[in-house]
C-alpha atoms as a PDB file:
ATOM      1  CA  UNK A   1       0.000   0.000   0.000  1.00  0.00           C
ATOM      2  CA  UNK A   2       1.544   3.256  -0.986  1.00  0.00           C
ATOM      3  CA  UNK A   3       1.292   5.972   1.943  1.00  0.00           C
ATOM      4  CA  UNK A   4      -0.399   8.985   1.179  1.00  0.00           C
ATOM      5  CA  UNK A   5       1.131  12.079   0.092  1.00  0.00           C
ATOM      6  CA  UNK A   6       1.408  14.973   2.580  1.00  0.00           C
ATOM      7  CA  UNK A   7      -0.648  17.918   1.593  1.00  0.00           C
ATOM      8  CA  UNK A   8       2.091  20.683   1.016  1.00  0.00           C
ATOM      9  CA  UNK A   9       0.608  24.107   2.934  1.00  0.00           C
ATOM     10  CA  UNK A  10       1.135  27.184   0.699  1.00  0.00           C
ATOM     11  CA  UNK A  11       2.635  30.044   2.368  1.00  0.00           C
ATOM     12  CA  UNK A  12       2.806  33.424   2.300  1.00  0.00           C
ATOM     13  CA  UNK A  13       4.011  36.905   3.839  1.00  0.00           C
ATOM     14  CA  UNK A  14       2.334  40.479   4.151  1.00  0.00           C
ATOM     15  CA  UNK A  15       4.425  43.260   5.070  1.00  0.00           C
ATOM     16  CA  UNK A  16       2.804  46.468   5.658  1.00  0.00           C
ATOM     17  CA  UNK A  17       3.405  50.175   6.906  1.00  0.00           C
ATOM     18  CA  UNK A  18       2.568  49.952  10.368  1.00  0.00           C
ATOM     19  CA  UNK A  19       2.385  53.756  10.712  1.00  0.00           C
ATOM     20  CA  UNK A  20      -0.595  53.655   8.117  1.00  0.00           C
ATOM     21  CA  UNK A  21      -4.050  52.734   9.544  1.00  0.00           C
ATOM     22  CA  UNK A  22      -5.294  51.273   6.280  1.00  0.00           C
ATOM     23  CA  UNK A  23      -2.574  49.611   5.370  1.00  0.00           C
ATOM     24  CA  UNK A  24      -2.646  48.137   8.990  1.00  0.00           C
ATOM     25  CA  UNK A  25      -6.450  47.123   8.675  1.00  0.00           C
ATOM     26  CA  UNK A  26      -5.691  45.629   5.007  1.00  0.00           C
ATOM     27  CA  UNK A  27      -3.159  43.747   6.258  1.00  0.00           C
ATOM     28  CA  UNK A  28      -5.552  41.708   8.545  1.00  0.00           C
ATOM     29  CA  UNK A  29      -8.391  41.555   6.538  1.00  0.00           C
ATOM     30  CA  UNK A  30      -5.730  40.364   4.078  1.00  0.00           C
ATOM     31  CA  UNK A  31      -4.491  37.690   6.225  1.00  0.00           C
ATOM     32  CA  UNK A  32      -7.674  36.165   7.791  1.00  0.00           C
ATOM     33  CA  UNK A  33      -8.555  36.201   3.684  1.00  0.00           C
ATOM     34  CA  UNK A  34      -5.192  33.916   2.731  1.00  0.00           C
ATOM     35  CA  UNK A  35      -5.974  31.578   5.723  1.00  0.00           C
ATOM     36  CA  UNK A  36      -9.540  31.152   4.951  1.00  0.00           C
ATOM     37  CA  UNK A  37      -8.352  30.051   1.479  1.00  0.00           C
ATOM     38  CA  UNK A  38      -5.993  27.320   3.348  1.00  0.00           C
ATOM     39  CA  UNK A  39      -2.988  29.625   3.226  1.00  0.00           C
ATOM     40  CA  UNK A  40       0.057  29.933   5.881  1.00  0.00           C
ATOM     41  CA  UNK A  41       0.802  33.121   6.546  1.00  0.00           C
ATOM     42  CA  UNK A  42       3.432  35.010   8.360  1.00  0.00           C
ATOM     43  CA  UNK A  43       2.833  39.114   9.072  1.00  0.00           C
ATOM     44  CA  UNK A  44       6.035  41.928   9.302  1.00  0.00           C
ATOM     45  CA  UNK A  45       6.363  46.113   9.675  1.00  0.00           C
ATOM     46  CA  UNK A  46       8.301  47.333   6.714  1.00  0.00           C
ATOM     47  CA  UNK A  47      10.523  48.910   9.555  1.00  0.00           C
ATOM     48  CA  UNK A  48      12.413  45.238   9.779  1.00  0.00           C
ATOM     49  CA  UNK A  49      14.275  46.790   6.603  1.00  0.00           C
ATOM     50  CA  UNK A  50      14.784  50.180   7.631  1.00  0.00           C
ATOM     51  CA  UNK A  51      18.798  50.113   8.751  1.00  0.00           C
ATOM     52  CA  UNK A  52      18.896  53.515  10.624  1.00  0.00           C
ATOM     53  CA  UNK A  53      20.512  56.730  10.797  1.00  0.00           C
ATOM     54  CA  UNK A  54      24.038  56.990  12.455  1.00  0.00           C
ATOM     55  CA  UNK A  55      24.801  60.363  14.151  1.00  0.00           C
ATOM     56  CA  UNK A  56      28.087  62.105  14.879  1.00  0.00           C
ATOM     57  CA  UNK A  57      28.643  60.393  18.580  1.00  0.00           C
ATOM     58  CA  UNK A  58      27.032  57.123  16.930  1.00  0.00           C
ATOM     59  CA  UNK A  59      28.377  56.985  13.633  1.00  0.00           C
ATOM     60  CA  UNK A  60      27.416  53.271  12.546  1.00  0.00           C
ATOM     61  CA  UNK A  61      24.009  51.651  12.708  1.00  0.00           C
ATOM     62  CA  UNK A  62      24.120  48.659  11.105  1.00  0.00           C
ATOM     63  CA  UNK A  63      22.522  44.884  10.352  1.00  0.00           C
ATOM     64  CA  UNK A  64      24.210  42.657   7.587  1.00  0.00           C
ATOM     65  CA  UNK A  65      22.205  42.493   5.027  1.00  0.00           C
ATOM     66  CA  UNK A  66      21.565  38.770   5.426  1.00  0.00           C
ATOM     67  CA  UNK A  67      20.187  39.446   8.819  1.00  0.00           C
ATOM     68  CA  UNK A  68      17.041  41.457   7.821  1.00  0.00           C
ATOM     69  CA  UNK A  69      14.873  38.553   6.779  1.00  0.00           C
ATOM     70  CA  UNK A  70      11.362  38.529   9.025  1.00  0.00           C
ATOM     71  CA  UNK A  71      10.468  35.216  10.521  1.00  0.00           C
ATOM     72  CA  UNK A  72       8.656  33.427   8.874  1.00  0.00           C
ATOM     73  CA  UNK A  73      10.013  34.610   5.442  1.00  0.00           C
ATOM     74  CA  UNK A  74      12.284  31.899   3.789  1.00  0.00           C
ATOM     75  CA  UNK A  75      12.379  30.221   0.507  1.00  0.00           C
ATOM     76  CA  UNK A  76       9.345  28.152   0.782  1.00  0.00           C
ATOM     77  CA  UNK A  77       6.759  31.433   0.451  1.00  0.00           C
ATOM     78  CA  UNK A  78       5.164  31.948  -3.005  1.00  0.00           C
ATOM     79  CA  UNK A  79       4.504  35.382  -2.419  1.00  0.00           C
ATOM     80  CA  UNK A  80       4.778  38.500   0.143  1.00  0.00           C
ATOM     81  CA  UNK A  81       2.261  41.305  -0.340  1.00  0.00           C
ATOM     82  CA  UNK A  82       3.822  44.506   0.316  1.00  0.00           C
ATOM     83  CA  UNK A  83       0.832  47.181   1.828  1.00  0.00           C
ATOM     84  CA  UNK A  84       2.723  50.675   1.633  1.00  0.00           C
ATOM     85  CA  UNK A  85       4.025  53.008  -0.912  1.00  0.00           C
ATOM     86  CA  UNK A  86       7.624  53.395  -2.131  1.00  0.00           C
ATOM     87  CA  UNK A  87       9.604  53.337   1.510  1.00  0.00           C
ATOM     88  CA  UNK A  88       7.891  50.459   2.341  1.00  0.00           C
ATOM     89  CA  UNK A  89       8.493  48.468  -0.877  1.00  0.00           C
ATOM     90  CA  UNK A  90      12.297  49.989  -0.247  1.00  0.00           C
ATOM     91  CA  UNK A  91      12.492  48.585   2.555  1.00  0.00           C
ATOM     92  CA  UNK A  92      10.738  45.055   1.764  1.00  0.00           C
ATOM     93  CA  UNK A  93      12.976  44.327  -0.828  1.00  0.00           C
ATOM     94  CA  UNK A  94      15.867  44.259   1.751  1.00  0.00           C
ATOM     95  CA  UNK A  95      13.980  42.048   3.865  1.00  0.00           C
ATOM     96  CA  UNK A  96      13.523  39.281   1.180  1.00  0.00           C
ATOM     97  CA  UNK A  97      15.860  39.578  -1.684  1.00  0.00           C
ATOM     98  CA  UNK A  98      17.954  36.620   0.068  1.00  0.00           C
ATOM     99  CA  UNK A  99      15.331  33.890  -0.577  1.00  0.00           C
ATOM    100  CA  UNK A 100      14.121  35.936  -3.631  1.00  0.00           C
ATOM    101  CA  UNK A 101      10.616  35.915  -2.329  1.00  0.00           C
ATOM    102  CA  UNK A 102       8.174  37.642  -5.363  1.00  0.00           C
ATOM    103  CA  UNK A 103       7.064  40.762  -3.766  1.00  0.00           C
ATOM    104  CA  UNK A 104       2.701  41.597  -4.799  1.00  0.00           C
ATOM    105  CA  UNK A 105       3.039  45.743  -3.941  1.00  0.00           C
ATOM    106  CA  UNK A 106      -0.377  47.382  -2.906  1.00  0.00           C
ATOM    107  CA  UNK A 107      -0.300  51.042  -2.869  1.00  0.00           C
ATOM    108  CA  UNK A 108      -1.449  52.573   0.355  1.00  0.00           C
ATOM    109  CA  UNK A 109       0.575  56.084  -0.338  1.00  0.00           C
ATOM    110  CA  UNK A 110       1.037  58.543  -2.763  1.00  0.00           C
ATOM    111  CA  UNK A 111       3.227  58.553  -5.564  1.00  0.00           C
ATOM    112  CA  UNK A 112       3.310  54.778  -5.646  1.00  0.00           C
ATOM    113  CA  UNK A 113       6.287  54.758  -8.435  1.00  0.00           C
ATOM    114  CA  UNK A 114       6.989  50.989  -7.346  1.00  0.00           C
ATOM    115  CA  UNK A 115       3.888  49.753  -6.157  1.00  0.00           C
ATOM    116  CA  UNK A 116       1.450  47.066  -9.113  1.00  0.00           C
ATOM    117  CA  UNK A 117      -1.829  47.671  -8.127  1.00  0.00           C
ATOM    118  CA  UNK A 118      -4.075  49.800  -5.711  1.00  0.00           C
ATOM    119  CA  UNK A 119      -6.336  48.741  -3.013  1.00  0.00           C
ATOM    120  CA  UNK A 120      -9.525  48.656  -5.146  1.00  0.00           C
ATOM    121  CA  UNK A 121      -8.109  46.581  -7.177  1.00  0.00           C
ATOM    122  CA  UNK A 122      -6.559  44.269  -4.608  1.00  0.00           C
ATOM    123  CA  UNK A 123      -9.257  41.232  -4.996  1.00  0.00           C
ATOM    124  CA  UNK A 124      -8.806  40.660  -8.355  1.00  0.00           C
ATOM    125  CA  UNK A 125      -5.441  40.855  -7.765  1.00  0.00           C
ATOM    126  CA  UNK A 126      -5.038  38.017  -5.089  1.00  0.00           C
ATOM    127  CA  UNK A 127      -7.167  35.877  -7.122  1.00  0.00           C
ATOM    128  CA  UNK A 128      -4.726  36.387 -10.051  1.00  0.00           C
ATOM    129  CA  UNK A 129      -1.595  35.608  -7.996  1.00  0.00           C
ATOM    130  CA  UNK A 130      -2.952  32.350  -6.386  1.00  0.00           C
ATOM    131  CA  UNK A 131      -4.136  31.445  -9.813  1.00  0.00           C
ATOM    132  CA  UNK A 132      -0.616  32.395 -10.810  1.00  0.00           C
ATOM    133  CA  UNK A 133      -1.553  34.558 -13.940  1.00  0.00           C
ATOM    134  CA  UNK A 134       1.310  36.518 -13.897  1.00  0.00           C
ATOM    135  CA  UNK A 135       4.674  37.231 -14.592  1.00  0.00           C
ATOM    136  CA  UNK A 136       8.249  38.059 -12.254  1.00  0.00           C
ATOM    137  CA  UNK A 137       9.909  41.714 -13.060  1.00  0.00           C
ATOM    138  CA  UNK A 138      13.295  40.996 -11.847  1.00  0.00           C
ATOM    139  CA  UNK A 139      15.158  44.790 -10.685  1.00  0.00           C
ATOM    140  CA  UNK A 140      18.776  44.877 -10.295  1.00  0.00           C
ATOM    141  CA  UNK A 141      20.133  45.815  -6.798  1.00  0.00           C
ATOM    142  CA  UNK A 142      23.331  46.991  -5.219  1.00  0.00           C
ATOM    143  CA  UNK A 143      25.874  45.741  -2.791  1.00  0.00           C
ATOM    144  CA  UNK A 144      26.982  49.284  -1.001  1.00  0.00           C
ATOM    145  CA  UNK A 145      29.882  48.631   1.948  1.00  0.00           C
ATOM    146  CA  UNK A 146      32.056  50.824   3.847  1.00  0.00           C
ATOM    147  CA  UNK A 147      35.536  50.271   4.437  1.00  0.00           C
ATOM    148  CA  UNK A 148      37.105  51.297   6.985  1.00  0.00           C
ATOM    149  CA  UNK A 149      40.551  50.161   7.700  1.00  0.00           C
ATOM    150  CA  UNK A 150      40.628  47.278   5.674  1.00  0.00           C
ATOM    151  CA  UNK A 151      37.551  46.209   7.560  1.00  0.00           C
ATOM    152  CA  UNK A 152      33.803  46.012   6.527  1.00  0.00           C
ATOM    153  CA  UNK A 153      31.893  48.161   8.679  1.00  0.00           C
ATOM    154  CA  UNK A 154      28.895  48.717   7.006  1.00  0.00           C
ATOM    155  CA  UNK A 155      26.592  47.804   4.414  1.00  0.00           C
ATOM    156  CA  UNK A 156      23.510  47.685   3.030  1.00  0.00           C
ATOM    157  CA  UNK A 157      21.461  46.536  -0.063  1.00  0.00           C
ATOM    158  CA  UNK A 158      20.381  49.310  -2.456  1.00  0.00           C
ATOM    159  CA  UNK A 159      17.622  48.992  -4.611  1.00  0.00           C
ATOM    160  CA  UNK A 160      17.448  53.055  -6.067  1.00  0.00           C
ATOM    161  CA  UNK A 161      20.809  54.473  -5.214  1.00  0.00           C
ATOM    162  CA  UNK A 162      23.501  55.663  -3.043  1.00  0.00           C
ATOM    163  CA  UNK A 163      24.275  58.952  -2.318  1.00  0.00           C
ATOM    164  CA  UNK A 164      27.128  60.776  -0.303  1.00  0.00           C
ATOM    165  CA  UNK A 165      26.989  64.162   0.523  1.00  0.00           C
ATOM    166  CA  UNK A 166      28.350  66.643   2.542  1.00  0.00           C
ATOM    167  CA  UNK A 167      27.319  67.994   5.958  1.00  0.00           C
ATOM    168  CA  UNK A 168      25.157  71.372   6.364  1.00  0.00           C
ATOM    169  CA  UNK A 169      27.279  74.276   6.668  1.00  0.00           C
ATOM    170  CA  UNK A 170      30.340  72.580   5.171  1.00  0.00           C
ATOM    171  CA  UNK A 171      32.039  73.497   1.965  1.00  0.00           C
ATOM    172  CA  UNK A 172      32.022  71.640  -1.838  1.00  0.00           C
ATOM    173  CA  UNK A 173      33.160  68.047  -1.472  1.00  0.00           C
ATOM    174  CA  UNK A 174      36.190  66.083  -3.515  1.00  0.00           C
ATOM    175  CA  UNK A 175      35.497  62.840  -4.912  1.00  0.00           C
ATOM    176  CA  UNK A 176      38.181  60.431  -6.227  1.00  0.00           C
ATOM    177  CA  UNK A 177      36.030  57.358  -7.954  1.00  0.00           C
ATOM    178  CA  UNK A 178      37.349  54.662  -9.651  1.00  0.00           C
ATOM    179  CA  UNK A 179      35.067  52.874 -12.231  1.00  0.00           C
ATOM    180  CA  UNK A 180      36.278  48.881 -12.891  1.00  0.00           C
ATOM    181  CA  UNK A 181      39.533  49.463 -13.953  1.00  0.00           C
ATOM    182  CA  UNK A 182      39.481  52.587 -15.544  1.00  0.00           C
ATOM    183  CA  UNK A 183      42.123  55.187 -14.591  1.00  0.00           C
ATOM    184  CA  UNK A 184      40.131  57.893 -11.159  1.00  0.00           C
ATOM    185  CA  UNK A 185      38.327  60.387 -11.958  1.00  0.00           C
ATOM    186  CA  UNK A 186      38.061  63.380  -9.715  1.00  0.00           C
ATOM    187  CA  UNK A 187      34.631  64.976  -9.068  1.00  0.00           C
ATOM    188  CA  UNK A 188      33.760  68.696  -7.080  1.00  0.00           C
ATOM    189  CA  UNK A 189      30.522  68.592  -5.959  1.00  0.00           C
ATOM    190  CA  UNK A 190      27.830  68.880  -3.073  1.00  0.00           C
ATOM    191  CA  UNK A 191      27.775  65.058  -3.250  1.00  0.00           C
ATOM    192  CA  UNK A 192      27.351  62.152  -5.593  1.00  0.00           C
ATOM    193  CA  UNK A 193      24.731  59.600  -6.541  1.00  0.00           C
ATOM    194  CA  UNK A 194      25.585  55.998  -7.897  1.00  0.00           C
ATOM    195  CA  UNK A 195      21.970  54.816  -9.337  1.00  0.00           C
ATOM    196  CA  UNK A 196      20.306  51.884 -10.484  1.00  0.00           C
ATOM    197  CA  UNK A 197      18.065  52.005 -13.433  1.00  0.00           C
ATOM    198  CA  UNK A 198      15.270  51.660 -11.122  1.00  0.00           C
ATOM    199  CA  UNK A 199      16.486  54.630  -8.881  1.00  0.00           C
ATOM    200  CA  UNK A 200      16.491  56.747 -12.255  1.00  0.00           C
ATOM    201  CA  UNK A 201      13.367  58.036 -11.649  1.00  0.00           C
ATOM    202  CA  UNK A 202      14.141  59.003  -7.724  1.00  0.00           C
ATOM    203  CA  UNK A 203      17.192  61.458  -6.495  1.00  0.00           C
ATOM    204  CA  UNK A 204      19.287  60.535  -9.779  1.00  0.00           C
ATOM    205  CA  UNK A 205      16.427  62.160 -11.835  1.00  0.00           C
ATOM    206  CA  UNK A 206      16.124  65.050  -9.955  1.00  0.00           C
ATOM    207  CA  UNK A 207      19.983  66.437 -10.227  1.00  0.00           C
ATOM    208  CA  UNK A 208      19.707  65.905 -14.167  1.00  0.00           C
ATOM    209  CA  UNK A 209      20.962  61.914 -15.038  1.00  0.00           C
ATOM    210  CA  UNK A 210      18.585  60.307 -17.400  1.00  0.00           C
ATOM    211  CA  UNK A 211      15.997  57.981 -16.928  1.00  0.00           C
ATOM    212  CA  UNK A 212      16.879  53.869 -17.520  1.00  0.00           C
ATOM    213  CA  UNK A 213      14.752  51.429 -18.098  1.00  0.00           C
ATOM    214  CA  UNK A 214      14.730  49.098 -15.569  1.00  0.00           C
ATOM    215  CA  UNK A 215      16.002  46.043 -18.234  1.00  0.00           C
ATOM    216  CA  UNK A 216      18.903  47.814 -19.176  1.00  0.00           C
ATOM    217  CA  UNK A 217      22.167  46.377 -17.147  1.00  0.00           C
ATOM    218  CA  UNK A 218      24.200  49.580 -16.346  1.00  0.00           C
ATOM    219  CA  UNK A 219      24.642  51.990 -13.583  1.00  0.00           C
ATOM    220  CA  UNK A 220      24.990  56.178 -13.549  1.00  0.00           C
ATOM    221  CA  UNK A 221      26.904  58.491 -11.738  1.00  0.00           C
ATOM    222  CA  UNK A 222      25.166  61.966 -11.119  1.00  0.00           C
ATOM    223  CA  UNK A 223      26.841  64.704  -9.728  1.00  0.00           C
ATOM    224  CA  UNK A 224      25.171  66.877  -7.335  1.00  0.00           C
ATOM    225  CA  UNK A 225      25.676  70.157  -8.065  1.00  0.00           C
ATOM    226  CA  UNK A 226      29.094  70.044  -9.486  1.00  0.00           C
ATOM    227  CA  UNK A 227      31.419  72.790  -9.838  1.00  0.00           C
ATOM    228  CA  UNK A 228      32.115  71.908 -13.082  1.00  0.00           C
ATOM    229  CA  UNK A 229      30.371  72.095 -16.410  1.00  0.00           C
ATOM    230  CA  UNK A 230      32.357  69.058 -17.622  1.00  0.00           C
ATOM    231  CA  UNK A 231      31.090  67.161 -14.587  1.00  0.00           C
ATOM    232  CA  UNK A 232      28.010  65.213 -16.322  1.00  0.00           C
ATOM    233  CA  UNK A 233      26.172  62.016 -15.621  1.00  0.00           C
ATOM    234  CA  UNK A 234      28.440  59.471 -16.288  1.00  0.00           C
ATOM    235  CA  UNK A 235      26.338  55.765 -17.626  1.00  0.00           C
ATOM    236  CA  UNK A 236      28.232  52.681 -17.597  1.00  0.00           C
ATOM    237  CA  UNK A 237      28.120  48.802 -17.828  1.00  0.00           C
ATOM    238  CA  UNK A 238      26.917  47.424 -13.815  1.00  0.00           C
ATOM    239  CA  UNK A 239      29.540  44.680 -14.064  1.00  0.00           C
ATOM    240  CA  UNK A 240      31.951  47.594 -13.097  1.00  0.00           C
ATOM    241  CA  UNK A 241      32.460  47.731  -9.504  1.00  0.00           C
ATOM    242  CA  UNK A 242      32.433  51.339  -7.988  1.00  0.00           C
ATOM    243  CA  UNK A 243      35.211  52.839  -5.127  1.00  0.00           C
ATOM    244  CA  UNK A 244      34.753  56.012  -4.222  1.00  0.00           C
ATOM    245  CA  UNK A 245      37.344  57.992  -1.765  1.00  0.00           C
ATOM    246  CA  UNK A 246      36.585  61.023  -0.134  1.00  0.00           C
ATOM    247  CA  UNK A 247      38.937  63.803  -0.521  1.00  0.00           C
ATOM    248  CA  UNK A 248      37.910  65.562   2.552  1.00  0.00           C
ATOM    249  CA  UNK A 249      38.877  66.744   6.091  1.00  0.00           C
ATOM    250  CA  UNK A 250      35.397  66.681   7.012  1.00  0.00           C
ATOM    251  CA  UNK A 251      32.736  63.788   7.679  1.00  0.00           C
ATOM    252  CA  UNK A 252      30.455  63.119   5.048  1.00  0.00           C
ATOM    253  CA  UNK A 253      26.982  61.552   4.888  1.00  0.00           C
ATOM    254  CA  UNK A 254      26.031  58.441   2.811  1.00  0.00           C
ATOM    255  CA  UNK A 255      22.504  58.058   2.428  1.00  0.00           C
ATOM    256  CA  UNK A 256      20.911  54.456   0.886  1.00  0.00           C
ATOM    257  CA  UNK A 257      17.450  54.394  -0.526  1.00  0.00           C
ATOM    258  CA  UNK A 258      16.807  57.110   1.381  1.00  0.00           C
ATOM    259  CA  UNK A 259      16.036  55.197   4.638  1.00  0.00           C
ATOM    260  CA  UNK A 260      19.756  53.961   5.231  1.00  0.00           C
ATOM    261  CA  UNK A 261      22.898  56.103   5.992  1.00  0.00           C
ATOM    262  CA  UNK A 262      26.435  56.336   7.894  1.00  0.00           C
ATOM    263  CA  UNK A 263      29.138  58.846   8.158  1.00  0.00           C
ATOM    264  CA  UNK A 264      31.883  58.632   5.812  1.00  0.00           C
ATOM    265  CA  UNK A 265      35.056  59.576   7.281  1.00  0.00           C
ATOM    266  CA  UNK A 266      37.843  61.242   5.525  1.00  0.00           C
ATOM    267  CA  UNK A 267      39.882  57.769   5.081  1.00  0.00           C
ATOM    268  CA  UNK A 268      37.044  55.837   4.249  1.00  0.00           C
ATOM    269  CA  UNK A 269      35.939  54.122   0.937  1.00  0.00           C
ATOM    270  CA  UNK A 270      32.425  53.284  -0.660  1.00  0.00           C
ATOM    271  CA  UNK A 271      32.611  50.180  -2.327  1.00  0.00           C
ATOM    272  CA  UNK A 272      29.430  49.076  -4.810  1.00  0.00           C
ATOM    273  CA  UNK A 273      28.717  45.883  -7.133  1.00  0.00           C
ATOM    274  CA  UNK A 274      25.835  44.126  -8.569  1.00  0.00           C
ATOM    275  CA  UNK A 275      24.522  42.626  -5.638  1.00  0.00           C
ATOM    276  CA  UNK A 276      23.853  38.619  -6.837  1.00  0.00           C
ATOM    277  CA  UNK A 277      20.339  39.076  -5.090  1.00  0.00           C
ATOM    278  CA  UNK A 278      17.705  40.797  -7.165  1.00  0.00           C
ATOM    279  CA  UNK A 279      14.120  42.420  -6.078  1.00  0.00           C
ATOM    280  CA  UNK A 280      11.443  40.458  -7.997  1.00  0.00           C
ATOM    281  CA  UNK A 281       8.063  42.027  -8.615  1.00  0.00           C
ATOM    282  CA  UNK A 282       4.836  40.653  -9.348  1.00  0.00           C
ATOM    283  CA  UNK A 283       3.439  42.333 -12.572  1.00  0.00           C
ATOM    284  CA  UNK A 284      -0.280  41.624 -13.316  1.00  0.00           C
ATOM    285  CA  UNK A 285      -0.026  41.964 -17.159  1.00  0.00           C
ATOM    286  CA  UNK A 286       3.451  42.655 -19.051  1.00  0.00           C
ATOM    287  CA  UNK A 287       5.659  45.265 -18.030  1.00  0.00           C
ATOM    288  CA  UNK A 288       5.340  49.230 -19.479  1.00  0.00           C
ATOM    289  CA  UNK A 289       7.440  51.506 -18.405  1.00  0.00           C
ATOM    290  CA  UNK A 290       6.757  54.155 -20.907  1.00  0.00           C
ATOM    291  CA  UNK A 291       3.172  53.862 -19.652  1.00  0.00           C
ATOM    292  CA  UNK A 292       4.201  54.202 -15.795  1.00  0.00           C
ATOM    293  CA  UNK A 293       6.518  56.847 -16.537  1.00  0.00           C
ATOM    294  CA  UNK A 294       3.374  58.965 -18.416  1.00  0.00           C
ATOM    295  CA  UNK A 295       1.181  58.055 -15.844  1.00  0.00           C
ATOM    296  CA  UNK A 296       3.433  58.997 -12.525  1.00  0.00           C
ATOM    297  CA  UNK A 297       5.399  61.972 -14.143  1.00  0.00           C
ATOM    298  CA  UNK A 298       4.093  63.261 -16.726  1.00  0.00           C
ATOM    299  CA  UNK A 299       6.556  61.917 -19.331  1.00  0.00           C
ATOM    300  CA  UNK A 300       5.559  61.787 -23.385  1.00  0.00           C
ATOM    301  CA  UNK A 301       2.509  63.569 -22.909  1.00  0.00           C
ATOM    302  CA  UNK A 302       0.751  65.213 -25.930  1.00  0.00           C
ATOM    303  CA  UNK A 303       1.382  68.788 -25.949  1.00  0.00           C
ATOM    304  CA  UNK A 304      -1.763  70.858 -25.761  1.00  0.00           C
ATOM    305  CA  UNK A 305      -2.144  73.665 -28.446  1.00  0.00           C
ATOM    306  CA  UNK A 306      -2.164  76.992 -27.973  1.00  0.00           C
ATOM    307  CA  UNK A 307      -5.179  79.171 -28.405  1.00  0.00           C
ATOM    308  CA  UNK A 308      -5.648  80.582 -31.654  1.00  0.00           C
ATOM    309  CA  UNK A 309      -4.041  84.420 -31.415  1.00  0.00           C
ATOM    310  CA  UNK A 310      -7.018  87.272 -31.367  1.00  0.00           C
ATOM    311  CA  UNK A 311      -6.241  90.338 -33.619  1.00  0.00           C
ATOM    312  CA  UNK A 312      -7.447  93.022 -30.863  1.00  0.00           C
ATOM    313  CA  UNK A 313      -9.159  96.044 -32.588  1.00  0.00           C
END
């Protein structure tokens, strides 16, 4: 007699912006909706992923980036639901992208730039993802460390970019990077950002580098604020790995994601590669990114004509 096969229990995570009352109350209804359905599922704040400010008398705050997986969360759950908008998903992605758990992102906040679908929409879209009619958008992420000493003594996984920059009330900063194996450049600026095509859109965008599409396996270098015309966003191939000294007497401040940072100190370096983990989103129909960027910011709109002129008498 052959014994009977175990019945395999689907799992799944929800992690959620705990500061957000909706997103909170989703997040049950959510849950008590998987388990009714015969679901396992595991519940965690999006704050799991936030790594923390240092401050001048505290200047590292750190967890290894392997350490920032909720429990629960391994690589036998089919899905996590992310209930936040873009910090949360920031964050999220940190927390799984070691057992490269598919993240579903509901957005509960307001621009939304990396979130799939929106709470009205959110029972059609569980129904699709347990039906699994859908497909995996896999997003390139970072590997940011500082060395100090010869020692690691920070890092962090970056999913938009990294930025250093100086201190308030402090003057232009000197950066010496070295790109690969290419010969240093030297950059004068207020700071520096080292983007991902998915952080195009964020911090990169908004100190003039150009937008990426997320497919597209490079990295840019913006200069913020440079004190140089020649000093341009700089686009190049993501197999390159990234050192950047500071040529400074001062601290500096690195900033990941925007929910990450550490003081840089004058013999310091900022080392960033590839990272081999990768954030993986659920996408509900094929991916458009012309069609997100038109719809979030505006971009490729038709221009509107201008009112026929009016001879006045």
């Amino acid at each position: 007699m052959r014994p009977c096969p175990i019945a395999v229990v689907p799992k799944a995570g929800i992690i959620y912006n705990d500061v957000k009352p909706i997103a909170c109350r989703t997040a049950e209804e959510l849950r008590d909706k998987l388990i009714s359905r015969g679901w396992e599922v595991y519940m965690a704040t999006g704050v799991g992923g936030i790594l923390g400010y240092s401050s001048p008398d505290r200047p590292v705050c750190h967890t290894p980036i392997d350490h920032l997986n909720p429990p629960g969360f391994d690589s036998d759950m089919s899905f996590a639901a992310v209930l936040g908008g873009d910090g949360t998903v920031l964050s999220a992605c940190r927390q799984v992208a070691p057992y490269s758990i598919p993240l579903l992102t509901i957005n509960t906040g307001h621009m939304g730039f990396l979130t799939e679908t929106y709470l009205n929409q959110l029972p059609q879209a569980l129904d699709d993802v347990i039906d699994k009619r859908y497909e995996i958008e896999e997003r390139a992420m970072l590997t940011v460390q500082v060395i100090r000493e010869q020692s690691l003594l920070w890092e962090a996984l970056c999913l938009n970019e990294m930025v250093i920059h100086r201190e308030p009330l402090t003057s232009m900063c000197h950066f010496e990077v070295e790109i690969g194996k290419h010969a240093p450049v030297d950059i004068a600026a207020d700071g520096i950002i080292i983007s991902t095509p998915t952080g195009s859109t964020a911090y990169s965008l908004s100190a003039g580098g150009p937008v990426v599409t997320p497919n597209v396996p490079v990295l840019q270098l913006v200069p913020i604020c440079p004190h140089s015309l020649a000093s341009r966003a700089l686009v190049f191939a993501d197999i390159e790995p990234v050192t950047i000294f500071p040529a400074n007497s001062n601290p500096l401040v690195m900033v990941v994601d925007g929910n990450a940072g550490c003081y840089i100190m004058p013999d310091d370096q900022v080392r960033m590669q590839r990272s081999p983990y990768t954030a993986r989103f659920i996408r509900l129909g094929p991916p458009e990114f012309f069609r997100l960027l038109r719809e979030k910011l505006g971009w490729g709109l038709p221009h509107i004509a201008k009112p026929t002129s009016v001879e006045l008498p």
